[in-house]
N, C-alpha and C. Protein backbone atom coordinates (compact mmCIF):
# COMPACT_ATOMS: atom_id res chain seq x y z
N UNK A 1 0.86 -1.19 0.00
CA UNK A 1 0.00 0.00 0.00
C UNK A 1 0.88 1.23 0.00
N UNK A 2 0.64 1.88 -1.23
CA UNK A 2 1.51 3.31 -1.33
C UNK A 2 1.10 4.18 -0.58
N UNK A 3 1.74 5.31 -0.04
CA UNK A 3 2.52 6.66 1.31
C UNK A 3 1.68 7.22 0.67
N UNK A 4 0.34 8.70 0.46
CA UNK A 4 0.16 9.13 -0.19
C UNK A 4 0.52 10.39 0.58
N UNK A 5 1.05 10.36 1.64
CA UNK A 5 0.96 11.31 2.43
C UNK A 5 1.71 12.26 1.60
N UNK A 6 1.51 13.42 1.19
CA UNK A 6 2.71 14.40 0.84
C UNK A 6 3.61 15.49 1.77
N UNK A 7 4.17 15.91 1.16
CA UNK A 7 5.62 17.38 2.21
C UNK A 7 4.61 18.06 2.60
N UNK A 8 4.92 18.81 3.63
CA UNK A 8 3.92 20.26 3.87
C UNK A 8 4.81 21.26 3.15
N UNK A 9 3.84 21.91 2.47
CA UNK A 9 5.14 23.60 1.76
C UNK A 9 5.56 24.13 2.35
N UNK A 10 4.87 24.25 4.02
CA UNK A 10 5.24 25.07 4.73
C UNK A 10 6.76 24.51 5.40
N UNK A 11 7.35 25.19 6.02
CA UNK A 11 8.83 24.76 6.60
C UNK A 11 8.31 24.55 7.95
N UNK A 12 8.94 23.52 8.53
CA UNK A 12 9.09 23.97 9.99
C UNK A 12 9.44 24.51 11.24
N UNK A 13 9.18 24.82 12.16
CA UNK A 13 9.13 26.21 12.84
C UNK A 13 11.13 26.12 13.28
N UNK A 14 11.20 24.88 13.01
CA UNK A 14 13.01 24.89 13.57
C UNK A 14 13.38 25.03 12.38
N UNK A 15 13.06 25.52 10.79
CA UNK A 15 13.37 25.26 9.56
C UNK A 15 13.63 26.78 9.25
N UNK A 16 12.29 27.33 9.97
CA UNK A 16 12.16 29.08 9.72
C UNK A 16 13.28 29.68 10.54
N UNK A 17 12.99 29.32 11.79
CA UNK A 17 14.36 30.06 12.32
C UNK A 17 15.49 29.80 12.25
N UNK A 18 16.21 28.66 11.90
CA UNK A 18 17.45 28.40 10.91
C UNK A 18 17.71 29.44 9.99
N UNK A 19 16.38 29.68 9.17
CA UNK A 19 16.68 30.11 7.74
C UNK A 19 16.75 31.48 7.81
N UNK A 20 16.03 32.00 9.34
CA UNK A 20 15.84 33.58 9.38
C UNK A 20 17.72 33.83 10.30
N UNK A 21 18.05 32.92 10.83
CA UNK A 21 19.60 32.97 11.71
C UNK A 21 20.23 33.32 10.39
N UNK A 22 20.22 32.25 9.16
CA UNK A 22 21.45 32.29 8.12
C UNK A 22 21.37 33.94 7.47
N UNK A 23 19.82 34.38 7.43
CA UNK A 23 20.08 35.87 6.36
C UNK A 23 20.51 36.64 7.80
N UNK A 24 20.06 36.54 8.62
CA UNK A 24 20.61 37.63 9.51
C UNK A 24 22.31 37.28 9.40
N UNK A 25 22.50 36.55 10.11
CA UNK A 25 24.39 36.90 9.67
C UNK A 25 24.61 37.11 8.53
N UNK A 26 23.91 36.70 7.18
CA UNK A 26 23.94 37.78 5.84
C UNK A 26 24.49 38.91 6.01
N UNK A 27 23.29 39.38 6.84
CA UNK A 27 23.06 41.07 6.90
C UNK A 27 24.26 40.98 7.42
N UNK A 28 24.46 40.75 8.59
CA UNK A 28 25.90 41.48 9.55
C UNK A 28 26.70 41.31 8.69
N UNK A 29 27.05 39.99 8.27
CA UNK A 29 28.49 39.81 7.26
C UNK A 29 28.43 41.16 6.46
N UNK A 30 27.29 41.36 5.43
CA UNK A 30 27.87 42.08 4.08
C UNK A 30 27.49 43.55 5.35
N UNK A 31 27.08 44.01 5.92
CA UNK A 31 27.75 44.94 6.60
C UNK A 31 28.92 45.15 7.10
N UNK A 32 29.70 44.15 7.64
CA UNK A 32 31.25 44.01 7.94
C UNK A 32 31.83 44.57 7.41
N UNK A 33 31.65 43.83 5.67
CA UNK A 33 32.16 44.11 4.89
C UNK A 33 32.38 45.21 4.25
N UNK A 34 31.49 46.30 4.12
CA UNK A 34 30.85 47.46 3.98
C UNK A 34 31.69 48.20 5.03
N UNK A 35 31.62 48.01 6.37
CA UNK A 35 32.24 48.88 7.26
C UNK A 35 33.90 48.79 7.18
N UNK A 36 33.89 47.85 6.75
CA UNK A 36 35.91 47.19 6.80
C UNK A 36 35.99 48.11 5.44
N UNK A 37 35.31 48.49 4.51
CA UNK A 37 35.74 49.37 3.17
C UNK A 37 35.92 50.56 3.29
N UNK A 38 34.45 51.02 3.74
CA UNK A 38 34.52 52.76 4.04
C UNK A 38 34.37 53.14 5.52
N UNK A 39 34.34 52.75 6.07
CA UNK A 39 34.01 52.72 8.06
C UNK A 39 32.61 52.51 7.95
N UNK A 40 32.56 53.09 9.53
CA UNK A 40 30.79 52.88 9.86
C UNK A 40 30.56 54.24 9.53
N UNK A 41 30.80 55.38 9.88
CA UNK A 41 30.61 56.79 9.75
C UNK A 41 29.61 57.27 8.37
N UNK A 42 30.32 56.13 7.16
CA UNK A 42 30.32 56.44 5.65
C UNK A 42 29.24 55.26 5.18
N UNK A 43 28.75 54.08 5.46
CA UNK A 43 28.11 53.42 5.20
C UNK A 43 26.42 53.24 5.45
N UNK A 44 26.07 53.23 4.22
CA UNK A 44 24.28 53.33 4.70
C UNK A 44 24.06 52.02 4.67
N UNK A 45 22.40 51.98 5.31
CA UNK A 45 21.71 50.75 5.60
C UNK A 45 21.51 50.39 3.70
N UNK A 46 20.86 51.61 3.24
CA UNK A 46 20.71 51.21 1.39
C UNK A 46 21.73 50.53 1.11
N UNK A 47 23.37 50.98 1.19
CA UNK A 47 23.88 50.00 0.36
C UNK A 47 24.35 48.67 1.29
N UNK A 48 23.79 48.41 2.41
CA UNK A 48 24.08 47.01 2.75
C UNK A 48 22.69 46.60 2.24
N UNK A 49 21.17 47.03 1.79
CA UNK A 49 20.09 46.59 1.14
C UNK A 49 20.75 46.27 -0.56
N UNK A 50 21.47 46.93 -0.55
CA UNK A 50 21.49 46.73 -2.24
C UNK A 50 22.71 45.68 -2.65
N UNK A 51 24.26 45.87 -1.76
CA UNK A 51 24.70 44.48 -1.84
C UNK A 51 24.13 43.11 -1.59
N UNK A 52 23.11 43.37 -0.49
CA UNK A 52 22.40 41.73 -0.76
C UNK A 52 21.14 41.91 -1.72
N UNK A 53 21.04 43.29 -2.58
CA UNK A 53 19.73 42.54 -3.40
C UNK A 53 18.30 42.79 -2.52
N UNK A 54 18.16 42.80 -1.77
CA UNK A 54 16.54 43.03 -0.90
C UNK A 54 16.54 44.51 -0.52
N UNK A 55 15.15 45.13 -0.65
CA UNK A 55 14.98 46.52 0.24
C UNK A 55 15.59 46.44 1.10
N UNK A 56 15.53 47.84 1.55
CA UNK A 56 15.60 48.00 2.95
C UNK A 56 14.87 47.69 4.36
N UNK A 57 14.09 47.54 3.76
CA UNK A 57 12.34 47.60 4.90
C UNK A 57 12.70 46.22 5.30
N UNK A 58 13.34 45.39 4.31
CA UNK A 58 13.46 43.83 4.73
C UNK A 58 14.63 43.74 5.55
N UNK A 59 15.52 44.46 5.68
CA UNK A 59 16.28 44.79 6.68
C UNK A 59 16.22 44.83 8.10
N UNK A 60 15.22 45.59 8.11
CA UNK A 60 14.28 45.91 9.31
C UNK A 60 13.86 44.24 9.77
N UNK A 61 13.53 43.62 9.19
CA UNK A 61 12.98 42.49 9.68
C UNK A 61 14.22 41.90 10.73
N UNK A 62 15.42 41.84 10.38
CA UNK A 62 16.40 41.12 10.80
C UNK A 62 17.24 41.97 11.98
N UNK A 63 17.47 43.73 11.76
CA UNK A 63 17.89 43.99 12.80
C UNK A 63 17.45 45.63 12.89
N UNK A 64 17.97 45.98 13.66
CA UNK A 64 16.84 47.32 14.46
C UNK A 64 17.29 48.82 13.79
N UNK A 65 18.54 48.96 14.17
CA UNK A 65 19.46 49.88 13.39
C UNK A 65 21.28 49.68 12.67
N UNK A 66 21.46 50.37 12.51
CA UNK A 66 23.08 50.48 12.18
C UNK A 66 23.79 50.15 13.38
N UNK A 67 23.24 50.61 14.72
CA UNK A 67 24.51 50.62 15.80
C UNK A 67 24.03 49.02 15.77
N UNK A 68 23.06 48.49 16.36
CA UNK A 68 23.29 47.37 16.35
C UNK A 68 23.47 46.24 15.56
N UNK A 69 23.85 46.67 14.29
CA UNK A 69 24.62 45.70 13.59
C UNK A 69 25.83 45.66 14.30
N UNK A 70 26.37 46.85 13.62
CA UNK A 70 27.88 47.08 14.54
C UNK A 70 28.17 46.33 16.09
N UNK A 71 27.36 46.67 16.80
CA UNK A 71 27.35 45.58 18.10
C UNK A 71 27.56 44.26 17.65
N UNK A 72 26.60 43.88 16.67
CA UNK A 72 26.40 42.30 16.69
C UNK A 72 27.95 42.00 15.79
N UNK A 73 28.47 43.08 15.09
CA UNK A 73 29.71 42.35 14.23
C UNK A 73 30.79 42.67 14.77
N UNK A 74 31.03 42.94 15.95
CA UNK A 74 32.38 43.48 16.87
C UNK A 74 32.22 41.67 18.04
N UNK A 75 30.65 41.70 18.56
CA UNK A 75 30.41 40.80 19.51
C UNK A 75 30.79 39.50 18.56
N UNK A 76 30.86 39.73 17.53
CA UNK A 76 30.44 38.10 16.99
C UNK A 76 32.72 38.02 17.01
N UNK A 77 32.79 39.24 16.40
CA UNK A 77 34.66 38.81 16.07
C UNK A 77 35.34 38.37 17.97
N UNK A 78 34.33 38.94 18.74
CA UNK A 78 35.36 38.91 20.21
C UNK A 78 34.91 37.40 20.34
N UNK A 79 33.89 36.95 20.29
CA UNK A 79 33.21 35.57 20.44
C UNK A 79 34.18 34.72 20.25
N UNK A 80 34.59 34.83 18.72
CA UNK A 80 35.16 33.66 18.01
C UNK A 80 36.50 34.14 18.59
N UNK A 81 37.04 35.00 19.31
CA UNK A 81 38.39 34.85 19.79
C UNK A 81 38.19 34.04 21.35
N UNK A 82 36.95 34.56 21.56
CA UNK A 82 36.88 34.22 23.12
C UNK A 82 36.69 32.32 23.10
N UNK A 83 35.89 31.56 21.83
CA UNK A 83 36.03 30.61 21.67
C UNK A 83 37.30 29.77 21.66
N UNK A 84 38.19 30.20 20.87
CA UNK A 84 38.90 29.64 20.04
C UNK A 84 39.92 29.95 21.16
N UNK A 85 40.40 30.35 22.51
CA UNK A 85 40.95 30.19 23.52
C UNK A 85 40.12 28.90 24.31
N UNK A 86 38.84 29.17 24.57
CA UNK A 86 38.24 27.61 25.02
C UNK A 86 38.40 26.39 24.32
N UNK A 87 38.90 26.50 23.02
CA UNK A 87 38.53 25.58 22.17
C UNK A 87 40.56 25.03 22.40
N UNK A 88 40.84 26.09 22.59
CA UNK A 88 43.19 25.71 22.96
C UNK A 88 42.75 25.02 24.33
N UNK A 89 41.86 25.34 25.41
CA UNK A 89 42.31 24.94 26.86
C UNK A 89 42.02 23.31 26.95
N UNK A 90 40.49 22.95 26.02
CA UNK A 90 40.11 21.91 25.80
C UNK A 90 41.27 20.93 25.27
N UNK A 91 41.91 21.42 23.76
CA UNK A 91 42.59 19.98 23.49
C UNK A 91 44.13 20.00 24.31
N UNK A 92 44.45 20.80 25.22
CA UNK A 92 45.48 20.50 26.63
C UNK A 92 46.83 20.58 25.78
N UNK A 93 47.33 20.48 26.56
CA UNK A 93 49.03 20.73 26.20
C UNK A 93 49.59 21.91 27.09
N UNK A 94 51.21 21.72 27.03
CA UNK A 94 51.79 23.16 27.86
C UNK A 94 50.86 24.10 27.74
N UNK A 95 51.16 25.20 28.77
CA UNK A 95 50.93 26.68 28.46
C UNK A 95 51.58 27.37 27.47
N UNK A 96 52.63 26.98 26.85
CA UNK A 96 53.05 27.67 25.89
C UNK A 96 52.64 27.10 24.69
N UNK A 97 51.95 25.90 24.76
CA UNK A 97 51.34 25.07 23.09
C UNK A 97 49.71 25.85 23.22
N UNK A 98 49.27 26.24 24.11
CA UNK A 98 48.29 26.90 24.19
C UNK A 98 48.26 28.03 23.78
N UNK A 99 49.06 28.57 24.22
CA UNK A 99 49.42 30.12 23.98
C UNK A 99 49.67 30.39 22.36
N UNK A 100 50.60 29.13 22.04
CA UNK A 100 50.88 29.81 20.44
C UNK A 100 49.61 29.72 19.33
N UNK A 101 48.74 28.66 20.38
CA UNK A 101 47.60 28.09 19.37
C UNK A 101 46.37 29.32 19.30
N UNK A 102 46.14 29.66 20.73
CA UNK A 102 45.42 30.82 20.76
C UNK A 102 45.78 32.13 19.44
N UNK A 103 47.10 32.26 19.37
CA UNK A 103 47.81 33.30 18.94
C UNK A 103 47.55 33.28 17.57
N UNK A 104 47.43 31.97 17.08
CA UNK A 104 47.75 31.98 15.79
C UNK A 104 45.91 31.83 15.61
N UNK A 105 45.38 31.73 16.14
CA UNK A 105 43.88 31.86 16.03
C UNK A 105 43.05 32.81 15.98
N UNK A 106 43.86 33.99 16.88
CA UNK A 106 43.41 35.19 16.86
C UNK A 106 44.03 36.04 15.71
N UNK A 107 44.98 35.54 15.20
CA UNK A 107 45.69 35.86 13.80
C UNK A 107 45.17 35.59 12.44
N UNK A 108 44.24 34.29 12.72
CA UNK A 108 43.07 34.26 11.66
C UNK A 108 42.33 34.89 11.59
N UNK A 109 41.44 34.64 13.10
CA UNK A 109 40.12 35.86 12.69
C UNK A 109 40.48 37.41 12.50
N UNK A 110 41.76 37.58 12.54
CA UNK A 110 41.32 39.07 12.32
C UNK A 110 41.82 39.47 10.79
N UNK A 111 41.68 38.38 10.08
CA UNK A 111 41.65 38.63 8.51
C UNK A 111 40.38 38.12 8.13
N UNK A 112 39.49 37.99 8.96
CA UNK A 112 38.15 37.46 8.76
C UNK A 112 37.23 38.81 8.74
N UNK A 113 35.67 38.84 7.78
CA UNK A 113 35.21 39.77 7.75
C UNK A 113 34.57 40.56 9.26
N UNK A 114 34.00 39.42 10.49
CA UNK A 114 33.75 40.05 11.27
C UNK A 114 35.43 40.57 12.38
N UNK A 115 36.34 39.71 12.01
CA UNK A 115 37.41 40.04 13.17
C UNK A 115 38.10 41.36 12.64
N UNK A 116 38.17 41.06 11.35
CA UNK A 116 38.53 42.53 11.03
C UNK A 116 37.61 43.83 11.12
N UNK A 117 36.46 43.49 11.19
CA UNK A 117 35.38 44.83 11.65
C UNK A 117 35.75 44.82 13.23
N UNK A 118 36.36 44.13 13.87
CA UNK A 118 36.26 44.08 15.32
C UNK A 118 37.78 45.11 15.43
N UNK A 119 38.57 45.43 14.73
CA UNK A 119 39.98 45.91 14.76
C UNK A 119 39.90 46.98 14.15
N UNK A 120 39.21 47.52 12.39
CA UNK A 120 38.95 48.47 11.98
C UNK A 120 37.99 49.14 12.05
N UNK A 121 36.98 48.86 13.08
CA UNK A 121 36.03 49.92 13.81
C UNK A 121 35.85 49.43 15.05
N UNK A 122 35.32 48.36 15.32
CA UNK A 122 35.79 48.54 16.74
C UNK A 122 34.37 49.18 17.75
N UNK A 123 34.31 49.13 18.80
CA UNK A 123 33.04 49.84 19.51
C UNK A 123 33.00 51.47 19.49
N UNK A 124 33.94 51.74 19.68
CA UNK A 124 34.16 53.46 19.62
C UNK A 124 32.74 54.03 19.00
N UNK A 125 32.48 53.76 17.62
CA UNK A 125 31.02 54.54 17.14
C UNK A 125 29.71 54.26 17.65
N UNK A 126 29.92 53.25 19.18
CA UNK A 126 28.59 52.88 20.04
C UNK A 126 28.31 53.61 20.82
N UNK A 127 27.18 53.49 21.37
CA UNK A 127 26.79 54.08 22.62
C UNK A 127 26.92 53.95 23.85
N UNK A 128 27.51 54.64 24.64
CA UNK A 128 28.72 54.24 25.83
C UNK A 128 28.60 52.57 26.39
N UNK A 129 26.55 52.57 26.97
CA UNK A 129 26.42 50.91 27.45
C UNK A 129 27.02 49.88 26.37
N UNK A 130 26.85 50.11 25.14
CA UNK A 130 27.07 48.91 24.34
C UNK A 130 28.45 48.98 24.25
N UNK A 131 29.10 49.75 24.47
CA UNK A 131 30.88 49.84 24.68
C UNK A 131 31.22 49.34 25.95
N UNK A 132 30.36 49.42 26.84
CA UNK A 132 31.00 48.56 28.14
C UNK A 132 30.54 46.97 28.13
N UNK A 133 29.78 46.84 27.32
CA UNK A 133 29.33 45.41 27.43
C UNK A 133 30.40 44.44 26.05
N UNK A 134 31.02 46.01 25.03
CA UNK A 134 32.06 44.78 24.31
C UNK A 134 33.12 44.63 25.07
N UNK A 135 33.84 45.96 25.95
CA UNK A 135 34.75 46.10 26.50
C UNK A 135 35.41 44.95 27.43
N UNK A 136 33.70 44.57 28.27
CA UNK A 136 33.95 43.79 29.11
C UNK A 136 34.53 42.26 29.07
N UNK A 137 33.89 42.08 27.45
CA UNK A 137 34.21 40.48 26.53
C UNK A 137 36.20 40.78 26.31
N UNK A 138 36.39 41.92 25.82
CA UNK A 138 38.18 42.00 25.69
C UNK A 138 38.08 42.02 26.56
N UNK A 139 38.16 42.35 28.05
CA UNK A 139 39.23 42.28 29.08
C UNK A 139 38.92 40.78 29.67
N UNK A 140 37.77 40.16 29.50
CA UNK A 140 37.96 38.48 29.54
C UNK A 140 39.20 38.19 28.56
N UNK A 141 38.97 38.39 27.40
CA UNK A 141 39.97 37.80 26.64
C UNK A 141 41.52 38.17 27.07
N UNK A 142 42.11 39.18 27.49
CA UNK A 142 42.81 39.93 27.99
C UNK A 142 43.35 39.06 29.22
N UNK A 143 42.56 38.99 29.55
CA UNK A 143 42.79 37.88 31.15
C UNK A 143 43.27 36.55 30.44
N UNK A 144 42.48 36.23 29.91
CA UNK A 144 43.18 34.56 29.39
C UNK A 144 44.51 34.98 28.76
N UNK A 145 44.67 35.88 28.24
CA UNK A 145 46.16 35.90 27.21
C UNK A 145 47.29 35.89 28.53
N UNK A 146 46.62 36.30 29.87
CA UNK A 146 48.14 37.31 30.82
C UNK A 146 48.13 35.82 31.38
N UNK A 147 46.89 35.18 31.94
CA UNK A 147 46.89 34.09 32.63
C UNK A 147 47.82 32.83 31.57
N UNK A 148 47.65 32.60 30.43
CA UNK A 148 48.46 31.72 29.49
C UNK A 148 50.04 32.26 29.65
N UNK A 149 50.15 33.26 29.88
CA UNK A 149 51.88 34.23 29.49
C UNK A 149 52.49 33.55 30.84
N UNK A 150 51.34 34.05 32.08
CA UNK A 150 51.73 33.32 33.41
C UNK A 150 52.15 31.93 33.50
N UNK A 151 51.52 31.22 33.03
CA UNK A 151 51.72 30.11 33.29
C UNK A 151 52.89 29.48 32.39
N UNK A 152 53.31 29.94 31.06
CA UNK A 152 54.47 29.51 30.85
C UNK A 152 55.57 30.06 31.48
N UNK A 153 55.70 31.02 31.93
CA UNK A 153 56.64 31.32 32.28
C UNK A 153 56.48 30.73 33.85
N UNK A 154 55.70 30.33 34.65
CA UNK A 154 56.24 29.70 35.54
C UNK A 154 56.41 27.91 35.23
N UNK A 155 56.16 27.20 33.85
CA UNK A 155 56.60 26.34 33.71
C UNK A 155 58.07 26.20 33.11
N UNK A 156 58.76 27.76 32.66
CA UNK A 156 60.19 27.89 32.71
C UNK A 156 60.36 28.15 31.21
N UNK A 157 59.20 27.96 30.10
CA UNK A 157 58.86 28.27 28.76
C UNK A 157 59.11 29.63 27.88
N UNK A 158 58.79 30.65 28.69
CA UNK A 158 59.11 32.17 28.34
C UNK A 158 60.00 32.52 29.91
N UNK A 159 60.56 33.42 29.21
CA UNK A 159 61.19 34.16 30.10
C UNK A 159 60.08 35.12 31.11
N UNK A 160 60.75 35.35 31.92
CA UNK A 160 60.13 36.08 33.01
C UNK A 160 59.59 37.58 32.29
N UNK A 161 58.48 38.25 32.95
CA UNK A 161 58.20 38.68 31.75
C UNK A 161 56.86 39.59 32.32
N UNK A 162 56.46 41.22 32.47
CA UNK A 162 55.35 41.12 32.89
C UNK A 162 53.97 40.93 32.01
N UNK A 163 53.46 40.68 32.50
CA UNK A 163 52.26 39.33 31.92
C UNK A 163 51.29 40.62 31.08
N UNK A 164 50.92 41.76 31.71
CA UNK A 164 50.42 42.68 31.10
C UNK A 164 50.87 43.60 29.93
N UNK A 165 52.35 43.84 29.90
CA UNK A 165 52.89 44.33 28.62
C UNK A 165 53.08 43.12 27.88
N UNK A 166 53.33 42.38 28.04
CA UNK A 166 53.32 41.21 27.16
C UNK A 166 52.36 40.86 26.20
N UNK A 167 50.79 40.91 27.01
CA UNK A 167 49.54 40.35 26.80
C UNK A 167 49.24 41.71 25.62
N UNK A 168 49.62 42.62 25.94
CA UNK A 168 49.00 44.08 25.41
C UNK A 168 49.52 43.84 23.82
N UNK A 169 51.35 43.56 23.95
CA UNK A 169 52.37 43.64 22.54
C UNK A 169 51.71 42.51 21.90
N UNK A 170 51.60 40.99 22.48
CA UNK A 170 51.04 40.34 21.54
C UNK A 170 49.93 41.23 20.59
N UNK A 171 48.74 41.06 21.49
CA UNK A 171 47.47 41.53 21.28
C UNK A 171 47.13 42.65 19.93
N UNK A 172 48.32 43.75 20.06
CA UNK A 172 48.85 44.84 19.64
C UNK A 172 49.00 44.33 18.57
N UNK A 173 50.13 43.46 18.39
CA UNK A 173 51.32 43.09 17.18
C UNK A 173 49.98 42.28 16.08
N UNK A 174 49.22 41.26 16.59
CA UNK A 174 47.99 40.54 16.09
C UNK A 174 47.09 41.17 15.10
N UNK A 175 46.85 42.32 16.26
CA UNK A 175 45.32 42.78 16.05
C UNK A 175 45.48 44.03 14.77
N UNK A 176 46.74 44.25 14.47
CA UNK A 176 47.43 45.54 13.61
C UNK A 176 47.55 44.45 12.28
N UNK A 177 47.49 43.46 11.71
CA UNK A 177 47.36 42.32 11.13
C UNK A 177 46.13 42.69 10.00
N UNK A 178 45.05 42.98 11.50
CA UNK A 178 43.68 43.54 10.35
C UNK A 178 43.82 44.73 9.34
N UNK A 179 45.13 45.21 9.82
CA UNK A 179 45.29 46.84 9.26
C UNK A 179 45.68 47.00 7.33
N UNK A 180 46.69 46.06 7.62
CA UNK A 180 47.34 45.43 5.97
C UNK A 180 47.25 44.48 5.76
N UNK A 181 46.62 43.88 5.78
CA UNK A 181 46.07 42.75 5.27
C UNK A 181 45.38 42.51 4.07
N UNK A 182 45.58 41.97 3.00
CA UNK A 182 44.88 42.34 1.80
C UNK A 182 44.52 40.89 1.41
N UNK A 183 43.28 40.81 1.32
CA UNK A 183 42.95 39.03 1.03
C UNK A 183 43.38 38.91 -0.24
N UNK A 184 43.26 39.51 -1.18
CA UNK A 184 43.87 39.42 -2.55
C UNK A 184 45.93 39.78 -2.32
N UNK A 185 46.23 39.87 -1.69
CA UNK A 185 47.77 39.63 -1.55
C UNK A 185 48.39 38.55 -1.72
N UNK A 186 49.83 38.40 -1.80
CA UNK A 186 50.28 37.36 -1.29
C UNK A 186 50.77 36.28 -0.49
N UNK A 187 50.08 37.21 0.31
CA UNK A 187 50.72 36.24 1.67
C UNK A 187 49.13 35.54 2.10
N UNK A 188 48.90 34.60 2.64
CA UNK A 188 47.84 33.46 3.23
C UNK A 188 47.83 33.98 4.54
N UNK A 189 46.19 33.77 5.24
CA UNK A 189 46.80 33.89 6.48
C UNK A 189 47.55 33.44 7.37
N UNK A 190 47.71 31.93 7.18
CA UNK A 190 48.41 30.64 7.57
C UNK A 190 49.86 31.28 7.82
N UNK A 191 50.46 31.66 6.61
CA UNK A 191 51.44 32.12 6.77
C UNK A 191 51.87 33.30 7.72
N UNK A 192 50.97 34.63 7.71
CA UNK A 192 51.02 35.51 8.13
C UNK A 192 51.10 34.89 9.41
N UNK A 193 50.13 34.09 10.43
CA UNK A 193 50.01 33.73 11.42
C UNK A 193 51.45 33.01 11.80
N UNK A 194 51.92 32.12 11.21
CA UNK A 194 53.23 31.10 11.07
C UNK A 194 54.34 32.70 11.73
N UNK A 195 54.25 33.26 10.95
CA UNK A 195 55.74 34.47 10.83
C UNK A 195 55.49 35.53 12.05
N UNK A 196 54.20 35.79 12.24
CA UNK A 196 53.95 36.76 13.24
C UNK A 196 54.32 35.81 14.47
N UNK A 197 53.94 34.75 15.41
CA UNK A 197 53.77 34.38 15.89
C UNK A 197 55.21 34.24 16.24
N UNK A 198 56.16 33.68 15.66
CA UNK A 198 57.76 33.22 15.01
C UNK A 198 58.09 34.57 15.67
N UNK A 199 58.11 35.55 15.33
CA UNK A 199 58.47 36.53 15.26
C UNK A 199 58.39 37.15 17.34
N UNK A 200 56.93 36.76 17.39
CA UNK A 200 56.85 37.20 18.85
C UNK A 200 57.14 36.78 20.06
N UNK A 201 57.71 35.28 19.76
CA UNK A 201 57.96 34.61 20.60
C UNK A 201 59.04 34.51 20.43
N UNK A 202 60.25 34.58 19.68
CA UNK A 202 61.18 34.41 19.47
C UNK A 202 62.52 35.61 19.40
N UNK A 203 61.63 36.74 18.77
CA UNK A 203 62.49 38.10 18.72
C UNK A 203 63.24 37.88 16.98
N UNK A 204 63.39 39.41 16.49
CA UNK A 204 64.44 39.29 15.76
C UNK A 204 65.75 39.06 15.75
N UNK A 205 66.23 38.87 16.95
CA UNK A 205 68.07 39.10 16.97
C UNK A 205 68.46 37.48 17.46
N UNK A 206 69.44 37.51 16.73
CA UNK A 206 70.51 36.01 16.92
C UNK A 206 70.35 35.50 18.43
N UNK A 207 70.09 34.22 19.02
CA UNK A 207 70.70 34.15 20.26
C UNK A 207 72.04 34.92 21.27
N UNK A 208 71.52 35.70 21.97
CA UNK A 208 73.10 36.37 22.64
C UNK A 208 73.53 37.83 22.18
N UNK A 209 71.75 37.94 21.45
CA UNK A 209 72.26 39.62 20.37
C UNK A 209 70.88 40.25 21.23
N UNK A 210 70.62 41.80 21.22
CA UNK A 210 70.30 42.12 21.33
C UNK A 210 69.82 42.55 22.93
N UNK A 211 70.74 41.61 23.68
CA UNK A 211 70.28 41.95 25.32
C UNK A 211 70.91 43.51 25.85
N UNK A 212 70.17 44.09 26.87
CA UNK A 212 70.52 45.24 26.64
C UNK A 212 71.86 45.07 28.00
């Protein structure tokens, strides 16, 4: 005896909100993108409506204004840094196999469209509360970088070292990454990450050069 049962057209209610999650990070993405070109200052809601093709009004459906895109694409780049340190503590190893893994992770996303909106604009064009609520996500992250610096160096890995200028120069040296970075260049990020990283942990000068 044949099924005659047929599909419903309609989607289901875990189908709709899937599908309404994927255009909303749409929206944020090709806003990122938009803000990583000309800033936030210079960018309208029209032309993030017209790079994806839909009015504006349909915009509206997905998020409220401009600042809070910007919120949602600064929160989403600190996220995936704030992850991707949980995601180093999980698969274990020294503090210093942690540390480089974090490093070189936060060296990805910030050639990524939201990590680089998180470096070339940044909260500054928010409204003070929504600046203390990204603020508060970096100085978590901030803490894990001094607490990782700590701990190699008391497993004898880095040199002695204070944990806060340290945490800052990495952070610094990383996050300036988003600045020249040209996805159409030649360098990968892989690489970029490989050499920066090389570079910060190691120093430019020969063993026995450069001590003051």
């Amino acid at each position: 005896m044949g099924d005659n049962t047929e599909a419903s057209p309609w989607a289901s209610a875990g189908d709709r909100r899937r599908s309404r999650l994927d255009k909303r990070e749409a929206v944020l993405r090709a806003a990122a993108q938009i803000f990583n070109e000309k800033g936030f200052q210079n960018t309208s809601l029209d032309e993030v409506a017209q790079r994806l093709n839909v009015t504006k009004p349909t915009l509206y459906y997905y998020v409220r204004s401009k600042d809070e895109i910007l919120f949602e694409c600064v929160k989403i780049g600190l996220t995936m840094v704030q992850e991707s340190i949980q995601e180093v503590e999980v698969q274990g190893g020294s503090a210093l196999d942690k540390l480089r893994a974090a490093m070189r992770r936060y060296a990805q996303i910030v050639t990524m469209d939201f990590g680089r909106c998180l470096i070339l604009v940044g909260e500054d064009p928010l409204p003070a509360e929504s600046q203390v609520k990204l603020r508060r996500i970096k100085a978590d992250i901030d803490a894990e970088f001094r607490r990782l610096i700590e701990q190699a160096v008391a497993e004898g890995d880095l040199r002695p070292c204070d944990p806060k200028i340290a945490a800052f120069t990495i952070a610094g040296a990383l996050s300036w990454i988003a600045r020249w970075y040209k996805p159409s260049g030649p360098l990968r990020p892989d690489d970029i990450a490989d050499q920066s990283i090389t570079l910060l942990l190691t120093g430019l000068c020969r063993p026995g050069k450069g001590e003051n």
